[in-house]
C-alpha atoms as a PDB file:
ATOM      1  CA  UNK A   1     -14.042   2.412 -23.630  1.00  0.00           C
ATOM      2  CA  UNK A   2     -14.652   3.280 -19.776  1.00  0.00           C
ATOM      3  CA  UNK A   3     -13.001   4.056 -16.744  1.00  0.00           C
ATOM      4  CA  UNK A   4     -13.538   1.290 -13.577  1.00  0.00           C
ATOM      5  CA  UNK A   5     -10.976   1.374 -11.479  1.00  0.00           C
ATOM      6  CA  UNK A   6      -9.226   4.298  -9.608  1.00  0.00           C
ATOM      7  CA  UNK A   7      -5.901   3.333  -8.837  1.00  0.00           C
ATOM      8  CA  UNK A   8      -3.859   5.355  -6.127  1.00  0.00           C
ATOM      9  CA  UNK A   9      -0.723   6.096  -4.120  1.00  0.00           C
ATOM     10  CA  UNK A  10      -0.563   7.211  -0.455  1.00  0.00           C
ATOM     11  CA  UNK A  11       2.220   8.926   0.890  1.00  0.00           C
ATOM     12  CA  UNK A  12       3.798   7.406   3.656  1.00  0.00           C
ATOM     13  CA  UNK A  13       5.416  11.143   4.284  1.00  0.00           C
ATOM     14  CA  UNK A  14       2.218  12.878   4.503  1.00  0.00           C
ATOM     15  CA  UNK A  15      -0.142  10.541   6.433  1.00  0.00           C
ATOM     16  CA  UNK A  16       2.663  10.376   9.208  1.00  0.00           C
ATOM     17  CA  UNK A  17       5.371  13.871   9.176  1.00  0.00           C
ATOM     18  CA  UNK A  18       7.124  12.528  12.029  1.00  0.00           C
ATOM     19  CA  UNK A  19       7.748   8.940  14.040  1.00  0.00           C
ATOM     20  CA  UNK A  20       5.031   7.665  16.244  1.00  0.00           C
ATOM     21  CA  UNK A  21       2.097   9.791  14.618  1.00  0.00           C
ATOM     22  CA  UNK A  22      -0.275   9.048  11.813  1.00  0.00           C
ATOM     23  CA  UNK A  23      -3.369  11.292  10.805  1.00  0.00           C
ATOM     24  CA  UNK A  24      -5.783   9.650   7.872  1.00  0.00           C
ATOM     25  CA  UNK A  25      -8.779  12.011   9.143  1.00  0.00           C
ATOM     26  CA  UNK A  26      -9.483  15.037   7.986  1.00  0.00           C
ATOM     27  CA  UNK A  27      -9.511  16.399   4.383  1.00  0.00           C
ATOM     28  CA  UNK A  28      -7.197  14.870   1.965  1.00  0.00           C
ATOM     29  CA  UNK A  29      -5.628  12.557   4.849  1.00  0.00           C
ATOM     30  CA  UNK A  30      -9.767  10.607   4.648  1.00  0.00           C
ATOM     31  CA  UNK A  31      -8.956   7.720   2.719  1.00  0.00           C
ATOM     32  CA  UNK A  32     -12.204   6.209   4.151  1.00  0.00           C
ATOM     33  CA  UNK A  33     -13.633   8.744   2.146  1.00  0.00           C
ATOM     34  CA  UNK A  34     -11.938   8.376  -1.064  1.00  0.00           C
ATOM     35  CA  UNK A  35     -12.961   4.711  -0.863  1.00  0.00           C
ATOM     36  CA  UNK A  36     -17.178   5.851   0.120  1.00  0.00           C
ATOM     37  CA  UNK A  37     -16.914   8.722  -2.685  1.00  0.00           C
ATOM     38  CA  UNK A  38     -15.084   5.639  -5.397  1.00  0.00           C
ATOM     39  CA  UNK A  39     -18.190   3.467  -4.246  1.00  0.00           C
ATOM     40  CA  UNK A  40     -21.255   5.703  -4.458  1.00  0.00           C
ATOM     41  CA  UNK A  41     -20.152   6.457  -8.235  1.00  0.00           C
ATOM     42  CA  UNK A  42     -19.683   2.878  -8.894  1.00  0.00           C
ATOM     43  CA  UNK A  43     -15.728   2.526  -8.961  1.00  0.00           C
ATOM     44  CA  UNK A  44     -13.570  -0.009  -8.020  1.00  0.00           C
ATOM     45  CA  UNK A  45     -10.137   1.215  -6.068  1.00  0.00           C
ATOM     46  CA  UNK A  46      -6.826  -0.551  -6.260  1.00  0.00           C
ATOM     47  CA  UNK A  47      -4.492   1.083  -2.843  1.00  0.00           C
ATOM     48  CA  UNK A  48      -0.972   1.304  -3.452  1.00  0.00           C
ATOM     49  CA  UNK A  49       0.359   2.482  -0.324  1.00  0.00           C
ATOM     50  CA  UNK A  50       3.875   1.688  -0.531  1.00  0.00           C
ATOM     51  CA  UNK A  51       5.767   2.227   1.846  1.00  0.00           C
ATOM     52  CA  UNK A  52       7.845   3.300  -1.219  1.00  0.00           C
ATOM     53  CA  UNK A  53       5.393   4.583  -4.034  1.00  0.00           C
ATOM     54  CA  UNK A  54       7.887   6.514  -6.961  1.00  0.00           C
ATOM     55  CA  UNK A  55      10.692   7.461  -7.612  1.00  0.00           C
ATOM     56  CA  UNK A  56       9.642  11.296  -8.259  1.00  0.00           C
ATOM     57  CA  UNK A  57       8.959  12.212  -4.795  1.00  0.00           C
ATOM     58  CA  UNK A  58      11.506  13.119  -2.041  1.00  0.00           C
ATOM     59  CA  UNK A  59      12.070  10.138  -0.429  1.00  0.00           C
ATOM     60  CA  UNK A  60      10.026   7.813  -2.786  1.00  0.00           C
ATOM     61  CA  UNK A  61       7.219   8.718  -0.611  1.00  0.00           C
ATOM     62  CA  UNK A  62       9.343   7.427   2.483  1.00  0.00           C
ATOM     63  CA  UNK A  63       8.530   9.577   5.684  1.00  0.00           C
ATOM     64  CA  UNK A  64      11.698  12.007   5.407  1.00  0.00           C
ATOM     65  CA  UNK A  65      12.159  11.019   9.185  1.00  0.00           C
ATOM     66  CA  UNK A  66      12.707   7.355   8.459  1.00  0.00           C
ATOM     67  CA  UNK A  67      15.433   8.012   5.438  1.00  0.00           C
ATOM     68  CA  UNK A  68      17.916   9.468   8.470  1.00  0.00           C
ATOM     69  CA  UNK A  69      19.441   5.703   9.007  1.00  0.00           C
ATOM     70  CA  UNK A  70      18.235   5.833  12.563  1.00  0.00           C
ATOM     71  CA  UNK A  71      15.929   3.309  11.205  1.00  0.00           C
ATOM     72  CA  UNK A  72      18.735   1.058   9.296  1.00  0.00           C
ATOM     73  CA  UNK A  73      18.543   0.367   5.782  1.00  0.00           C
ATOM     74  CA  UNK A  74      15.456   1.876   4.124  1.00  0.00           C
ATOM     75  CA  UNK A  75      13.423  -1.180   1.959  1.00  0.00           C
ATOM     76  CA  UNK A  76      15.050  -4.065   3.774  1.00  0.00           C
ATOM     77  CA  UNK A  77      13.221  -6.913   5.726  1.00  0.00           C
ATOM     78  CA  UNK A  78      15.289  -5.639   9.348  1.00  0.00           C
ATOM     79  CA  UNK A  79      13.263  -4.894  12.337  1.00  0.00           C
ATOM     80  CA  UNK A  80      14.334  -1.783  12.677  1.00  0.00           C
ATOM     81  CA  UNK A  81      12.656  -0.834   9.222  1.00  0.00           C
ATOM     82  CA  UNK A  82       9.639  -2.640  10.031  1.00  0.00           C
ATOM     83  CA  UNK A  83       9.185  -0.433  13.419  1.00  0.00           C
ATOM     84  CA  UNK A  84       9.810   2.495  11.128  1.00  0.00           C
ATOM     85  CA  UNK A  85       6.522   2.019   8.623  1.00  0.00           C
ATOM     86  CA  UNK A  86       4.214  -0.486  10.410  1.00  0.00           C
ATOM     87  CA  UNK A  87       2.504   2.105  12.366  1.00  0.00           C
ATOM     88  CA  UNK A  88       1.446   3.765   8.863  1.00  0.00           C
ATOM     89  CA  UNK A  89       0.452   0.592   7.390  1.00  0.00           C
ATOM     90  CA  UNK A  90      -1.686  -1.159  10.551  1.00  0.00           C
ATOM     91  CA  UNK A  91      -3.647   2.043  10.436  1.00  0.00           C
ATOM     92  CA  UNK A  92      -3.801   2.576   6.628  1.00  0.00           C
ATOM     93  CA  UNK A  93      -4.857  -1.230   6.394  1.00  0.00           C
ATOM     94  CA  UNK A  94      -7.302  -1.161   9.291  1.00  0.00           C
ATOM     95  CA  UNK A  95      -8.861   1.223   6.912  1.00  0.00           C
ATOM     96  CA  UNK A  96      -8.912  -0.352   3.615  1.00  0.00           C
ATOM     97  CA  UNK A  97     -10.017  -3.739   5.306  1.00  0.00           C
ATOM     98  CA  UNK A  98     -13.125  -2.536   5.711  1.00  0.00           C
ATOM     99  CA  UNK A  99     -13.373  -1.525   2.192  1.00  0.00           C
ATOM    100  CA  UNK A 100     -12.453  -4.658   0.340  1.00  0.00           C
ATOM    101  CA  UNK A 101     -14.385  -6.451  -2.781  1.00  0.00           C
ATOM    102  CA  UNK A 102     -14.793  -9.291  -0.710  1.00  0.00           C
ATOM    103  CA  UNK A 103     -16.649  -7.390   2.692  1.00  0.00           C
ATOM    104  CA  UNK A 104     -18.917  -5.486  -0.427  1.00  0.00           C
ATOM    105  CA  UNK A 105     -16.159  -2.483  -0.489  1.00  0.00           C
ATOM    106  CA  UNK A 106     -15.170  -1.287  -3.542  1.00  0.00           C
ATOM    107  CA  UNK A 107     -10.876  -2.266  -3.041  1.00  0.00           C
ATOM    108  CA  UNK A 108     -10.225  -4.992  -5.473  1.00  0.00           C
ATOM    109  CA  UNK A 109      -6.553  -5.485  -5.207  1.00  0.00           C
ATOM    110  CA  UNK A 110      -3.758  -3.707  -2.816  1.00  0.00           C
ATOM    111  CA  UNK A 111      -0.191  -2.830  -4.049  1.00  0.00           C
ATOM    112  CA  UNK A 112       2.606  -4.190  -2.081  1.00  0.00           C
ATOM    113  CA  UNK A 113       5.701  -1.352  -2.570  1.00  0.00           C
ATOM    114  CA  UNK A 114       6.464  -0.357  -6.280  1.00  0.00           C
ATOM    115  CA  UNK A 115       9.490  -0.570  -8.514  1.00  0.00           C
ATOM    116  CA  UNK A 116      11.008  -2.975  -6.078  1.00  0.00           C
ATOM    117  CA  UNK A 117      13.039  -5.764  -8.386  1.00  0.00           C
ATOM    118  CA  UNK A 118      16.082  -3.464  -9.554  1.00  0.00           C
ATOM    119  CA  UNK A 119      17.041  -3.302  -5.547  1.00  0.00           C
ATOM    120  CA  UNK A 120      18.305  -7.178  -5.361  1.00  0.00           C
ATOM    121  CA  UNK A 121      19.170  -9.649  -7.728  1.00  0.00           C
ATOM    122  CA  UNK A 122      16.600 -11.839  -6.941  1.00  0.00           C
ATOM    123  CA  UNK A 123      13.855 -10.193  -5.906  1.00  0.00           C
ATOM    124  CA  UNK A 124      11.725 -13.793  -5.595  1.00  0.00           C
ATOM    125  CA  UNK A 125      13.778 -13.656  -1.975  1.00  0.00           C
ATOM    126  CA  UNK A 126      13.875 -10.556  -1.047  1.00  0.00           C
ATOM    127  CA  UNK A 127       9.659  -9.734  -1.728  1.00  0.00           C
ATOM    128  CA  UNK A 128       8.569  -6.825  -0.027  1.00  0.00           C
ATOM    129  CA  UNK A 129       6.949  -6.367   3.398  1.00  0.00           C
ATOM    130  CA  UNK A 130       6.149  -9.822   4.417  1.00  0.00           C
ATOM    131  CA  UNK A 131       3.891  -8.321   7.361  1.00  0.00           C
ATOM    132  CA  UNK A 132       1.422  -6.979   4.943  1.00  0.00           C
ATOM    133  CA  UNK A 133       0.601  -9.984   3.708  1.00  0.00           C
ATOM    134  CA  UNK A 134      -1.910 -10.730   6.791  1.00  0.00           C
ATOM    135  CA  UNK A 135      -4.058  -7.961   6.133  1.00  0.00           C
ATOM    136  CA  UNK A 136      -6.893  -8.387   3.492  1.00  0.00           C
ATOM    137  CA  UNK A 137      -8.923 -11.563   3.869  1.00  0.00           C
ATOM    138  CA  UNK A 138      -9.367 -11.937  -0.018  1.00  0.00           C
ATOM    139  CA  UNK A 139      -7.767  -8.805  -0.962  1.00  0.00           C
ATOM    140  CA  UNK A 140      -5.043  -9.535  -4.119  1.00  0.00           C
ATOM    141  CA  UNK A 141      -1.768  -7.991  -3.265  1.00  0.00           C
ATOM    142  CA  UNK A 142       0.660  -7.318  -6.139  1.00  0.00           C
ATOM    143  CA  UNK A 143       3.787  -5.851  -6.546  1.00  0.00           C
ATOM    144  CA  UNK A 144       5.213  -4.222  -9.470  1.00  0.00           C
ATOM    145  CA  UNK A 145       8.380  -5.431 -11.081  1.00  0.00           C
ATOM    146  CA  UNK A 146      10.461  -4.941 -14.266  1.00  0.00           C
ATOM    147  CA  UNK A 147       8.202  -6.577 -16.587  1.00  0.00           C
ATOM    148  CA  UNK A 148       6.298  -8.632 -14.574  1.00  0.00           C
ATOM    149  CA  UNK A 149       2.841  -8.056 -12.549  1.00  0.00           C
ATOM    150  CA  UNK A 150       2.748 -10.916 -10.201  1.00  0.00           C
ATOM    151  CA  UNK A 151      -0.771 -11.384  -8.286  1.00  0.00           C
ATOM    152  CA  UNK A 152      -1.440 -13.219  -5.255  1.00  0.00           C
ATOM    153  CA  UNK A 153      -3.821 -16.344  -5.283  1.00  0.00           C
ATOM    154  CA  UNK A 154      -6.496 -14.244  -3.687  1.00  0.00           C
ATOM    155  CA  UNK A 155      -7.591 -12.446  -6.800  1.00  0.00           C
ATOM    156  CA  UNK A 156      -9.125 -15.807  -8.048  1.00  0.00           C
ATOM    157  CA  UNK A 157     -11.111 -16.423  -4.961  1.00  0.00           C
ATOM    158  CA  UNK A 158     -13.111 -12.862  -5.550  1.00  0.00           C
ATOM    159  CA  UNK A 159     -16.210 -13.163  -5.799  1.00  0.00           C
ATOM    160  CA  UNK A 160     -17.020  -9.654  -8.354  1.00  0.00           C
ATOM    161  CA  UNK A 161     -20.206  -7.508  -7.032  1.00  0.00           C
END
């Protein structure tokens, strides 16, 4: 058996320490890199950027700042959450767009938060971050649940390198 994939989270928290800021150059902030290192050695990448990424970091990976309720309820669909994290993401998916199966890039599928279901009831209504959906032309977004692994329709258009 062999390895194909690299699968990773980003921290929301250390890509952008306080509001209005985000740094992904430099050392461990390149994800550009991460992606043209996974390529040259023939791996595919599947991003999981969050916002929220686990449970076993401070925050869940939140940006500390954004967890002080100045910013409403953290993991809801308000505006005032979506000001809080959108900078992070527009920047962290300008990035990975270029990077995607379906441009030759070696990202095959994008997570979309993580252990997200036990927060409502019905989680079908409540899915997370509906402005990520626009980024990724082809790009599969997913979303992990309790027991389930739902995939967008986008991972059967791929067309595998």
């Amino acid at each position: 058996m062999g390895m194909n994939t690299l699968s990773f989270y980003n921290h929301w928290g250390f890509h952008a320490p306080w509001p209005d800021a985000v740094k992904f150059e430099g050392g461990a902030h390149d994800i550009a890199r991460l992606y043209e290192i996974s390529q040259n050695v023939g791996l595919w990448c599947s991003a999981r950027p969050g916002p929220y990424i686990n449970a076993g970091l401070n925050g869940g990976g939140h940006a500390l700042w954004s967890t002080t309720g100045e910013y409403g309820t953290v993991r809801d669909n308000s505006t005032k959450w979506t000001v809080a994290w959108k900078l992070y993401t527009d920047k962290f998916d300008e990035i990975t767009a270029r990077y995607q199966a379906s441009e030759n890039g070696t990202v095959v599928m994008y997570q979309i938060e993580n252990e997200f279901a036990r927060q409502w009831k019905d989680a079908n209504k409540k899915f997370p971050n509906e402005v990520q959906y626009q980024y990724g032309k082809y790009l599969p977004y997913f979303a992990a649940r309790r027991n389930t692994f739902p995939v967008s329709p986008r991972y059967l258009q791929l067309q595998w390198r």
